[in-house]
C-alpha atoms as a PDB file:
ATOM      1  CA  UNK A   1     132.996 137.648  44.290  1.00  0.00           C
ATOM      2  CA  UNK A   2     129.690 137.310  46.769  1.00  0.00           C
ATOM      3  CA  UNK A   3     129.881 135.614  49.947  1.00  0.00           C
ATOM      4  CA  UNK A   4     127.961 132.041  50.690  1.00  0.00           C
ATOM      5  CA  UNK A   5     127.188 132.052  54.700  1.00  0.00           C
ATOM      6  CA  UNK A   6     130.283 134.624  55.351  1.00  0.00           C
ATOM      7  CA  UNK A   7     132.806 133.083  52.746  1.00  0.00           C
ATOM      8  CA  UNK A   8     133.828 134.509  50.164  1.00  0.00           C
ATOM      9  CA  UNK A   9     133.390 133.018  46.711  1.00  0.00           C
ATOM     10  CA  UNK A  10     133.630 132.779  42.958  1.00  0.00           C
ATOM     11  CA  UNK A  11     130.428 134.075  41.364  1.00  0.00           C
ATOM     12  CA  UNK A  12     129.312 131.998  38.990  1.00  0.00           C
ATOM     13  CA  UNK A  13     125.550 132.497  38.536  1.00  0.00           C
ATOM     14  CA  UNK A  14     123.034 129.231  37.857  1.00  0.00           C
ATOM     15  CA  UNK A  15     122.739 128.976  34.485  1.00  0.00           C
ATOM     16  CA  UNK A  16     122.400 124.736  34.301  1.00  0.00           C
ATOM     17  CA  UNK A  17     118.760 124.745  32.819  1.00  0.00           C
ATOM     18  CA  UNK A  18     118.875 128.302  30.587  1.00  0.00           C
ATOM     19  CA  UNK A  19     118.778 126.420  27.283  1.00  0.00           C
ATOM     20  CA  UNK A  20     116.623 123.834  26.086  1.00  0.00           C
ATOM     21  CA  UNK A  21     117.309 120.260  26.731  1.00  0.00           C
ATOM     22  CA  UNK A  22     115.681 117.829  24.226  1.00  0.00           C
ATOM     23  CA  UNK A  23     115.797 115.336  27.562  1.00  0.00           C
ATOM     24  CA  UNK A  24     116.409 116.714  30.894  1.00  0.00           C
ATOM     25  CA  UNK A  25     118.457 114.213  32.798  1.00  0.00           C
ATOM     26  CA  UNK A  26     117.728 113.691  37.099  1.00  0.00           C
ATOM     27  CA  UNK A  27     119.664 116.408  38.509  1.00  0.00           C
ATOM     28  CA  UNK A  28     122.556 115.335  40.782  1.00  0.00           C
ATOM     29  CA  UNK A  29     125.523 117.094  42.358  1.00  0.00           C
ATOM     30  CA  UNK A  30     127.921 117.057  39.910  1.00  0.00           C
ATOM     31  CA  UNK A  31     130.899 119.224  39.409  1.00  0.00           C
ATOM     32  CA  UNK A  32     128.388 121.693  37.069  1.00  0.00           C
ATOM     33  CA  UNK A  33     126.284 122.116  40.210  1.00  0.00           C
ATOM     34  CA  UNK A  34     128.932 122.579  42.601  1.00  0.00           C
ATOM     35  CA  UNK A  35     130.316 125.874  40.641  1.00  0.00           C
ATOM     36  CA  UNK A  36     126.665 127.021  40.846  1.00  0.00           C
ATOM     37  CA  UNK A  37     125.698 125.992  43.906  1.00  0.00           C
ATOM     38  CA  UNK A  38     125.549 129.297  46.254  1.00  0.00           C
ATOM     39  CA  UNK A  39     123.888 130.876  43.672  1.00  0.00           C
ATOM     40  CA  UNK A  40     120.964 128.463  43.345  1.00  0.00           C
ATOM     41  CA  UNK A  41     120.291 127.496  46.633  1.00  0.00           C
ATOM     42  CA  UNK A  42     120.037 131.327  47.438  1.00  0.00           C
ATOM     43  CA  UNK A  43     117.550 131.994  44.353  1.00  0.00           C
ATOM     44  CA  UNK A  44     115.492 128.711  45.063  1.00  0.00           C
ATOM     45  CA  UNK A  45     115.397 128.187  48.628  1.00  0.00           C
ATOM     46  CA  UNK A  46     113.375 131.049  50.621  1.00  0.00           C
ATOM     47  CA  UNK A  47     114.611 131.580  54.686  1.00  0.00           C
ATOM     48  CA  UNK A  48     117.881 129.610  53.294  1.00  0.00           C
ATOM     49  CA  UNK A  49     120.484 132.535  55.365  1.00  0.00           C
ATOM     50  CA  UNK A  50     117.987 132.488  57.967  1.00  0.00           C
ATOM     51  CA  UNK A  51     118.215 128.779  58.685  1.00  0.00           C
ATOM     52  CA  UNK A  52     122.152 127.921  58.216  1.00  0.00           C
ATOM     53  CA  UNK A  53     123.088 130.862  60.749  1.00  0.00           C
ATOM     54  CA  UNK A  54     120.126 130.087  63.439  1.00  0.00           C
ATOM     55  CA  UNK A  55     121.216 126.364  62.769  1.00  0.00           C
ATOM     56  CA  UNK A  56     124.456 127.428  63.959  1.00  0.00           C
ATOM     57  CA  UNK A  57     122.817 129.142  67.107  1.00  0.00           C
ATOM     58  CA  UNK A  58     120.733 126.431  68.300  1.00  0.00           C
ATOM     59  CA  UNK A  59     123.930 124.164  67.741  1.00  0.00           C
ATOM     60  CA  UNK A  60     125.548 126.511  70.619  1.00  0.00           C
ATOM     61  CA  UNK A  61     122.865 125.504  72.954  1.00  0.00           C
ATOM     62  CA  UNK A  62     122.820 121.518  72.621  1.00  0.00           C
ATOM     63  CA  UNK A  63     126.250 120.716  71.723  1.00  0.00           C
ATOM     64  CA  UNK A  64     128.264 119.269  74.633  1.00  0.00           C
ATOM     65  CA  UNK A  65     132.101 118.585  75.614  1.00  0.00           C
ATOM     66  CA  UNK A  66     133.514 115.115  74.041  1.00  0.00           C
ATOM     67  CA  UNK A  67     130.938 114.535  71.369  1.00  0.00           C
ATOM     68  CA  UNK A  68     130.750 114.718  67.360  1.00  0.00           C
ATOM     69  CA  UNK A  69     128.508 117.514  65.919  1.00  0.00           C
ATOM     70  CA  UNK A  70     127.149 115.968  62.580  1.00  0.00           C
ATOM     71  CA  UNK A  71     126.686 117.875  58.959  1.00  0.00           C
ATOM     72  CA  UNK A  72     125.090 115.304  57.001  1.00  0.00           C
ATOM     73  CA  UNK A  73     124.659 116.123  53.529  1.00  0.00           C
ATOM     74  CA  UNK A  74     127.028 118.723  53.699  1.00  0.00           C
ATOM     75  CA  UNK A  75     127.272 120.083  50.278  1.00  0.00           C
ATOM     76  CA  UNK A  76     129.759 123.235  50.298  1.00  0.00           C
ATOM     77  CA  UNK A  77     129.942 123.291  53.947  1.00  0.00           C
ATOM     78  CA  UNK A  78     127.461 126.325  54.917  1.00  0.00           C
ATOM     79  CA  UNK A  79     126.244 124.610  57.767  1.00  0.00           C
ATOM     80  CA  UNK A  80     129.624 123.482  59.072  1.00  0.00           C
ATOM     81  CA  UNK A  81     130.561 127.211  58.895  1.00  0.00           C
ATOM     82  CA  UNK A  82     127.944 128.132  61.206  1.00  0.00           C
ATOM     83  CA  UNK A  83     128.361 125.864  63.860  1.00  0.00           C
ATOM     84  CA  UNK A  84     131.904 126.584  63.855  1.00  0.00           C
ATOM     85  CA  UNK A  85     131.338 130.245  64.267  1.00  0.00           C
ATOM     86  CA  UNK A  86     128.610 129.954  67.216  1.00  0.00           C
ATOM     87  CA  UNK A  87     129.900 126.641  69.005  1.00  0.00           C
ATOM     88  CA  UNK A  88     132.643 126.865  71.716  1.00  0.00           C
ATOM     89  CA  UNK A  89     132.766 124.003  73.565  1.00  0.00           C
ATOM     90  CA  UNK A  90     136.048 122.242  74.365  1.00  0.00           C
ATOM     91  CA  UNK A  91     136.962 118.346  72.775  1.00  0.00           C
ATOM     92  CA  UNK A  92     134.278 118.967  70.190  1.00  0.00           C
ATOM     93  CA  UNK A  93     134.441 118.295  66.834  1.00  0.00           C
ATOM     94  CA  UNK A  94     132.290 118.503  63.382  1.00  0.00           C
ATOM     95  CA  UNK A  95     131.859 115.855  60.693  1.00  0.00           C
ATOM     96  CA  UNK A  96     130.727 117.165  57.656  1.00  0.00           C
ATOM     97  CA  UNK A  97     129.583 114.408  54.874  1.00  0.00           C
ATOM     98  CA  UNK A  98     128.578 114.222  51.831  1.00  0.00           C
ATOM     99  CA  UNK A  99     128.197 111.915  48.953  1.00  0.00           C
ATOM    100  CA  UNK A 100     129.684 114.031  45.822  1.00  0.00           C
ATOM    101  CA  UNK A 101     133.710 114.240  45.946  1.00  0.00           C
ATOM    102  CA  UNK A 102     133.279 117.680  44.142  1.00  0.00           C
ATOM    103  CA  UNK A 103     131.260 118.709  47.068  1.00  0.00           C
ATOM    104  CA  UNK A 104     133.408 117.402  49.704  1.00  0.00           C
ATOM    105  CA  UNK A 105     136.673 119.030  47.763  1.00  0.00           C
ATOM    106  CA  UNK A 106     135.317 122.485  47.178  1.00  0.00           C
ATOM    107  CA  UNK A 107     133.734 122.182  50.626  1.00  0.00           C
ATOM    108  CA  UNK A 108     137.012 121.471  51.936  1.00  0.00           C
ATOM    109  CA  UNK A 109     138.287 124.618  50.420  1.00  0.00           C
ATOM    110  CA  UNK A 110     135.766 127.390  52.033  1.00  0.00           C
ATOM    111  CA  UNK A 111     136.707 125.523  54.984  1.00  0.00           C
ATOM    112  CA  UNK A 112     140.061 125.945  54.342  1.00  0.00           C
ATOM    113  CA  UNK A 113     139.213 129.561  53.571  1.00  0.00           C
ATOM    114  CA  UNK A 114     137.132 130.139  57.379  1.00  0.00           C
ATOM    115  CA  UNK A 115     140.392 128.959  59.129  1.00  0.00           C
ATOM    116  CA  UNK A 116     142.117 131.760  58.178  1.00  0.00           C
ATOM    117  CA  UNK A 117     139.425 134.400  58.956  1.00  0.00           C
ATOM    118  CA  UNK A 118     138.607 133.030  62.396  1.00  0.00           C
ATOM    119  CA  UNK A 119     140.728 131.829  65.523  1.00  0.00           C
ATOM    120  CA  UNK A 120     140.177 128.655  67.493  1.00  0.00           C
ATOM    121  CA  UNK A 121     137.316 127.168  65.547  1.00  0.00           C
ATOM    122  CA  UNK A 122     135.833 123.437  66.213  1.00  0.00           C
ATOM    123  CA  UNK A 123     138.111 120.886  64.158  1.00  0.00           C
ATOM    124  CA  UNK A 124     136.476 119.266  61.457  1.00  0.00           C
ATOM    125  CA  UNK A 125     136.651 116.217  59.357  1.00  0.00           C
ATOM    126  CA  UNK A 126     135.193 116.543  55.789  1.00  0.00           C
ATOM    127  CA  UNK A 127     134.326 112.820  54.567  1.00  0.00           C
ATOM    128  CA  UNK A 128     132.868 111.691  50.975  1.00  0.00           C
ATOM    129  CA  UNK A 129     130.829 108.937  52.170  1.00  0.00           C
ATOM    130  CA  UNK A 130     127.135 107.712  52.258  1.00  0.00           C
ATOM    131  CA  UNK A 131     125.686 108.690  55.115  1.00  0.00           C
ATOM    132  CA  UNK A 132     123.497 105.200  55.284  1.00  0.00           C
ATOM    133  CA  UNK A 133     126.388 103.577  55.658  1.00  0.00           C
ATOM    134  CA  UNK A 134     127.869 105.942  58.448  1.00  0.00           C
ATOM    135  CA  UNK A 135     128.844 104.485  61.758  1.00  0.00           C
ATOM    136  CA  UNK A 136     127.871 107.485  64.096  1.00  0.00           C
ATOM    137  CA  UNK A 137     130.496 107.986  67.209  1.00  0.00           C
ATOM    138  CA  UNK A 138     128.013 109.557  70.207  1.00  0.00           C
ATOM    139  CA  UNK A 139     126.771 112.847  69.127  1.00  0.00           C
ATOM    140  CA  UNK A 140     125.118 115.668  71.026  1.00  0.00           C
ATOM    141  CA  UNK A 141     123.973 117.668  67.487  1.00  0.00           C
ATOM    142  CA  UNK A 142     122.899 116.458  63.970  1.00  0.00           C
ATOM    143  CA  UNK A 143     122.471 118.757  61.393  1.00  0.00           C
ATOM    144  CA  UNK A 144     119.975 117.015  58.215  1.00  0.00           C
ATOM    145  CA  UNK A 145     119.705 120.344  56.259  1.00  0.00           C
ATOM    146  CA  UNK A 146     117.853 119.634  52.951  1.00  0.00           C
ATOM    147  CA  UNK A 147     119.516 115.967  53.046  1.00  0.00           C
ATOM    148  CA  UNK A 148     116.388 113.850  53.945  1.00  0.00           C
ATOM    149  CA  UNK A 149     114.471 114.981  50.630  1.00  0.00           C
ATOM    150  CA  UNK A 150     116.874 112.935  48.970  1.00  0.00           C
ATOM    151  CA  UNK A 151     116.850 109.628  50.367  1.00  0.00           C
ATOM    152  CA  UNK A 152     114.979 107.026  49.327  1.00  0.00           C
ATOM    153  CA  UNK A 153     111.834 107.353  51.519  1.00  0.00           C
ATOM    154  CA  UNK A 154     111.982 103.519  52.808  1.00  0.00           C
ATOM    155  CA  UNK A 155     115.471 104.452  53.904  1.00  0.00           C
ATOM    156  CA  UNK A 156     114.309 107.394  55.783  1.00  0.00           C
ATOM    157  CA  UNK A 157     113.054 106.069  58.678  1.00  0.00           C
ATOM    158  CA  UNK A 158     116.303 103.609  59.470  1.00  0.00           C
ATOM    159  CA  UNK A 159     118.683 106.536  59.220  1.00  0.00           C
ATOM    160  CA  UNK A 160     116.587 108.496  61.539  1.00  0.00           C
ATOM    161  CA  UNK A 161     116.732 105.511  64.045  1.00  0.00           C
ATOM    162  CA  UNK A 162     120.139 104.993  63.860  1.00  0.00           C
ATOM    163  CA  UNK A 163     120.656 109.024  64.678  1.00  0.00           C
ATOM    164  CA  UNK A 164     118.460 108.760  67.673  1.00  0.00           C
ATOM    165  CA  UNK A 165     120.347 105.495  68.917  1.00  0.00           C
ATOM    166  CA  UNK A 166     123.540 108.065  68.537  1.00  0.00           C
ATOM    167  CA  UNK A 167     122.443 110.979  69.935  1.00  0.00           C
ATOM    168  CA  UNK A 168     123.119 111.888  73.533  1.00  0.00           C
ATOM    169  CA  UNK A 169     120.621 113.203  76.296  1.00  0.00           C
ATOM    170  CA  UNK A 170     119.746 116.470  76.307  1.00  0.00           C
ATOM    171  CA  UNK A 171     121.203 116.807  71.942  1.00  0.00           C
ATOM    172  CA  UNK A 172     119.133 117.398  69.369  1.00  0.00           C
ATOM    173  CA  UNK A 173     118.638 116.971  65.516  1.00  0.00           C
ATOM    174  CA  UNK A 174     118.076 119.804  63.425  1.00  0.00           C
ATOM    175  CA  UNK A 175     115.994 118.872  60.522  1.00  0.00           C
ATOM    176  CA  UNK A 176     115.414 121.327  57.636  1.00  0.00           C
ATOM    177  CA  UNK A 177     113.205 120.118  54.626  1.00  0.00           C
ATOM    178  CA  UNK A 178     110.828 121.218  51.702  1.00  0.00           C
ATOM    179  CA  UNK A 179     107.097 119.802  52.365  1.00  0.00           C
ATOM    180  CA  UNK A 180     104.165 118.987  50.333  1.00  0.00           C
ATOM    181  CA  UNK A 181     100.876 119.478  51.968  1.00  0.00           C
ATOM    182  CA  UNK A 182      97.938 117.504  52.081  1.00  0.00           C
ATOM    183  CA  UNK A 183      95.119 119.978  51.260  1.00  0.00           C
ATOM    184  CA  UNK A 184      95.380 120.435  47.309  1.00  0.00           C
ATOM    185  CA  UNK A 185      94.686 123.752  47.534  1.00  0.00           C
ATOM    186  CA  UNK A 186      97.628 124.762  49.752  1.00  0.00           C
ATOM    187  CA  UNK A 187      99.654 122.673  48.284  1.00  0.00           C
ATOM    188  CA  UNK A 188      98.907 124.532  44.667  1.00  0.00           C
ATOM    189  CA  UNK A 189      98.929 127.878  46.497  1.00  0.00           C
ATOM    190  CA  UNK A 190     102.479 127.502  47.768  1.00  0.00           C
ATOM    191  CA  UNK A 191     104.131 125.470  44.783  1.00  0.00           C
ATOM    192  CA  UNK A 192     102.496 128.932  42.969  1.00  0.00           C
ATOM    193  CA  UNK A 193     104.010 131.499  45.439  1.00  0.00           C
ATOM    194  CA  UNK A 194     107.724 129.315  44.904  1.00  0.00           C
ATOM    195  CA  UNK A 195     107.612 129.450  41.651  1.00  0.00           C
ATOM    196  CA  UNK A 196     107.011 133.661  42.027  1.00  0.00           C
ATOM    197  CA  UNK A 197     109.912 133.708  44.190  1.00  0.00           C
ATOM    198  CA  UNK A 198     112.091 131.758  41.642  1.00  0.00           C
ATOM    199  CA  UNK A 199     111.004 133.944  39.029  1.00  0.00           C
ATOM    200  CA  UNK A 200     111.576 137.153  41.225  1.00  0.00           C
ATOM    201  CA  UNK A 201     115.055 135.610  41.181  1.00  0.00           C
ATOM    202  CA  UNK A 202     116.001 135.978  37.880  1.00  0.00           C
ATOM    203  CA  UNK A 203     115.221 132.211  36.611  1.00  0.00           C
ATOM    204  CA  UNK A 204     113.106 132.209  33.190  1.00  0.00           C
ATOM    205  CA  UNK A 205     109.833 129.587  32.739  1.00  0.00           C
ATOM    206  CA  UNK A 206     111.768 127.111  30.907  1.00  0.00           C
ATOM    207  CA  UNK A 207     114.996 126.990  33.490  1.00  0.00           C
ATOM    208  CA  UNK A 208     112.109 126.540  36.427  1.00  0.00           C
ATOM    209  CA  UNK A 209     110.099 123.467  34.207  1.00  0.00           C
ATOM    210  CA  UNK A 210     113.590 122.308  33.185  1.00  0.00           C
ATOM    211  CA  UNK A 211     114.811 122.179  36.860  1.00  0.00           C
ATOM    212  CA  UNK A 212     111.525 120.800  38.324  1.00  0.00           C
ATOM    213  CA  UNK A 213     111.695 117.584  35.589  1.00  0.00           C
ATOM    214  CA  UNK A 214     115.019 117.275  36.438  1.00  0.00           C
ATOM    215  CA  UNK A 215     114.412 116.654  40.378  1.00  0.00           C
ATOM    216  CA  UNK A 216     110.977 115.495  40.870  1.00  0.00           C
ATOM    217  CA  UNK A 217     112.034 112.172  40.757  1.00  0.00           C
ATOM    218  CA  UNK A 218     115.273 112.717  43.032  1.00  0.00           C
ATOM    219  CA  UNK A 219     114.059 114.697  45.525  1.00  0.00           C
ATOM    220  CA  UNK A 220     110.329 113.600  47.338  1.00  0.00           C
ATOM    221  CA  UNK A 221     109.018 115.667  50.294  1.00  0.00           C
ATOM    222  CA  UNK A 222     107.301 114.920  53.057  1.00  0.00           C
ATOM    223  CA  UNK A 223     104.547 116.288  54.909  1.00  0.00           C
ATOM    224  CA  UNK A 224     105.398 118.040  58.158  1.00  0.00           C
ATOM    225  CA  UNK A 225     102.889 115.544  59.780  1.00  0.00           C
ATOM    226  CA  UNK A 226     104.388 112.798  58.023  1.00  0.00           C
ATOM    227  CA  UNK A 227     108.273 114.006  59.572  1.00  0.00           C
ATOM    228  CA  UNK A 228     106.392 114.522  62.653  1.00  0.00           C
ATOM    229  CA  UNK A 229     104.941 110.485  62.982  1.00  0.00           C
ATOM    230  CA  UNK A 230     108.503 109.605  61.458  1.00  0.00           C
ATOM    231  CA  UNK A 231     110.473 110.947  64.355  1.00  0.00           C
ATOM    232  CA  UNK A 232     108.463 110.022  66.615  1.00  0.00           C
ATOM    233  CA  UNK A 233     108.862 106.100  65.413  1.00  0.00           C
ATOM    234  CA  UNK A 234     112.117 106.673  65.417  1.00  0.00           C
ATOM    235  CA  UNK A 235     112.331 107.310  69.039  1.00  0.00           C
ATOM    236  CA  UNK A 236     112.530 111.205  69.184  1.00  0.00           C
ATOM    237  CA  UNK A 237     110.085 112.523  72.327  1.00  0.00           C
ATOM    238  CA  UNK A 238     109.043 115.786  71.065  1.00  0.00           C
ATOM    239  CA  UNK A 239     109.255 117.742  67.332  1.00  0.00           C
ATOM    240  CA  UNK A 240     109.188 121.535  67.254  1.00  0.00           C
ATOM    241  CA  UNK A 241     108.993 123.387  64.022  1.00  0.00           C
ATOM    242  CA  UNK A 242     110.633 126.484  64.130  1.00  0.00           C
ATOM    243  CA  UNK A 243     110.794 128.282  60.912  1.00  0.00           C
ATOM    244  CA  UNK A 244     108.850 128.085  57.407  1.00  0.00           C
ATOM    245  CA  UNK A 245     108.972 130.131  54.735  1.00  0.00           C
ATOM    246  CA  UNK A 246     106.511 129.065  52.084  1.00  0.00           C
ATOM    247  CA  UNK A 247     106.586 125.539  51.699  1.00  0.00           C
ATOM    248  CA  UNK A 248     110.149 125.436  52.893  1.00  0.00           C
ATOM    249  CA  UNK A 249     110.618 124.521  56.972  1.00  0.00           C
ATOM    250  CA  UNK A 250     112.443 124.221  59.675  1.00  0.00           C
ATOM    251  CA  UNK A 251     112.638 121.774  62.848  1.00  0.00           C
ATOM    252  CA  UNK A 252     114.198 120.525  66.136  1.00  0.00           C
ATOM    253  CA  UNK A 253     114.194 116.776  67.225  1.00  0.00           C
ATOM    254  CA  UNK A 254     114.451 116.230  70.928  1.00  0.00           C
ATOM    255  CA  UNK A 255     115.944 112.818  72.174  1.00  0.00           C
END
């Protein structure tokens, strides 16, 4: 067993891309990525503990009485977990999305699981849905964790608008994403230092070129300038990075 964000789980290691694939399909979240999921978003994203619990933490201090908190993208739920375990506000409840039913059902599970080690936690509603389709109810706190990435980047900046239009005064969206960089050499110096810390991780040459062809078409980054001028069209005041960790960041959107 090993525990994902203070669950306890199944340990089943990443193993997806170990063998050679004579065509290496777009990666999606699929029921083979959902058994392997803690594992490889613990070996491939660096600062990922760090963010899901101080996500939780900064939920405390914008969430507000008679609103929605928002996970969107919510794969297994690691987010949800942490702002039930730091938010205590009365009439408050999460909604935790997702697109993949086996994310949403094993997701439903460790949620399952936190109710019985904790007492009076925020309700919350897991839904399989597409989050560009969502009707948002008034919301004081958004969580996009590693969700943006994967939207098509002309449908970025309409989602964004219709989460401001949602969010209450004084809320906030928390925005976590991986950049690209404009300076080339930056941008080669921190895809270089990644790839170390995948490979400090256990995961051989070909499972990182494997893994890369498999998402580089799926998943495009941004810039943090480029999130910056995005938010800002979208009607968000002020953007405040908080944490990166090589070319992986952090960020708070203020209504």
């Amino acid at each position: 067993m090993q525990t994902f964000i203070g669950i306890a789980v199944n340990k089943q290691p990443d193993r997806i891309f170990a063998q050679p694939l004579e065509q290496v399909p777009d990666f999606t979240f699929n029921e083979d990525v959902v058994r392997v999921f803690p594992d490889m978003i613990k070996r491939s994203v660096p600062g990922y503990p760090t963010i899901v619990e101080n996500l939780g933490v900064m939920a405390s201090q914008f969430a507000q009485p008679h609103s929605v908190l928002y996970d969107l993208g919510c794969s297994l739920g690691a987010v949800t977990q942490a702002l039930r375990r730091h938010v205590q506000i009365e009439d408050c409840q999460v909604i935790a999305v997702d697109n993949s039913s086996a994310m949403v059902e094993r997701c439903s599970e460790y949620l399952h699981a936190q109710d019985s080690m904790f007492q009076e936690l925020l309700p919350v509603d897991v839904i399989e849905a597409d989050i560009l389709n969502l009707d948002f109810q008034p919301t004081s706190l958004v969580a996009l964790n590693f969700t943006l990435q994967f939207i098509k980047p002309e449908q970025r900046l309409e989602l964004l608008t219709r989460i401001r239009q949602a969010l209450m005064p004084g809320g906030a969206l928390l925005l976590s994403e991986k950049l690209c960089f404009a300076d080339a050499e930056q941008q080669q110096l921190l895809t270089d230092l990644h790839i170390a810390f995948k490979r400090a991780n256990g995961y051989s040459e070909l499972e990182i070129a494997q893994k890369r062809s498999a998402i580089e078409n799926v998943m495009i980054p941004d810039s943090l300038e480029q999130h910056r001028e995005r938010l800002l069209a979208a009607g968000f005041s002020k953007v405040i990075p908080w944490f990166q960790c090589l070319n992986f960041a952090s960020m708070i959107a203020l209504p």
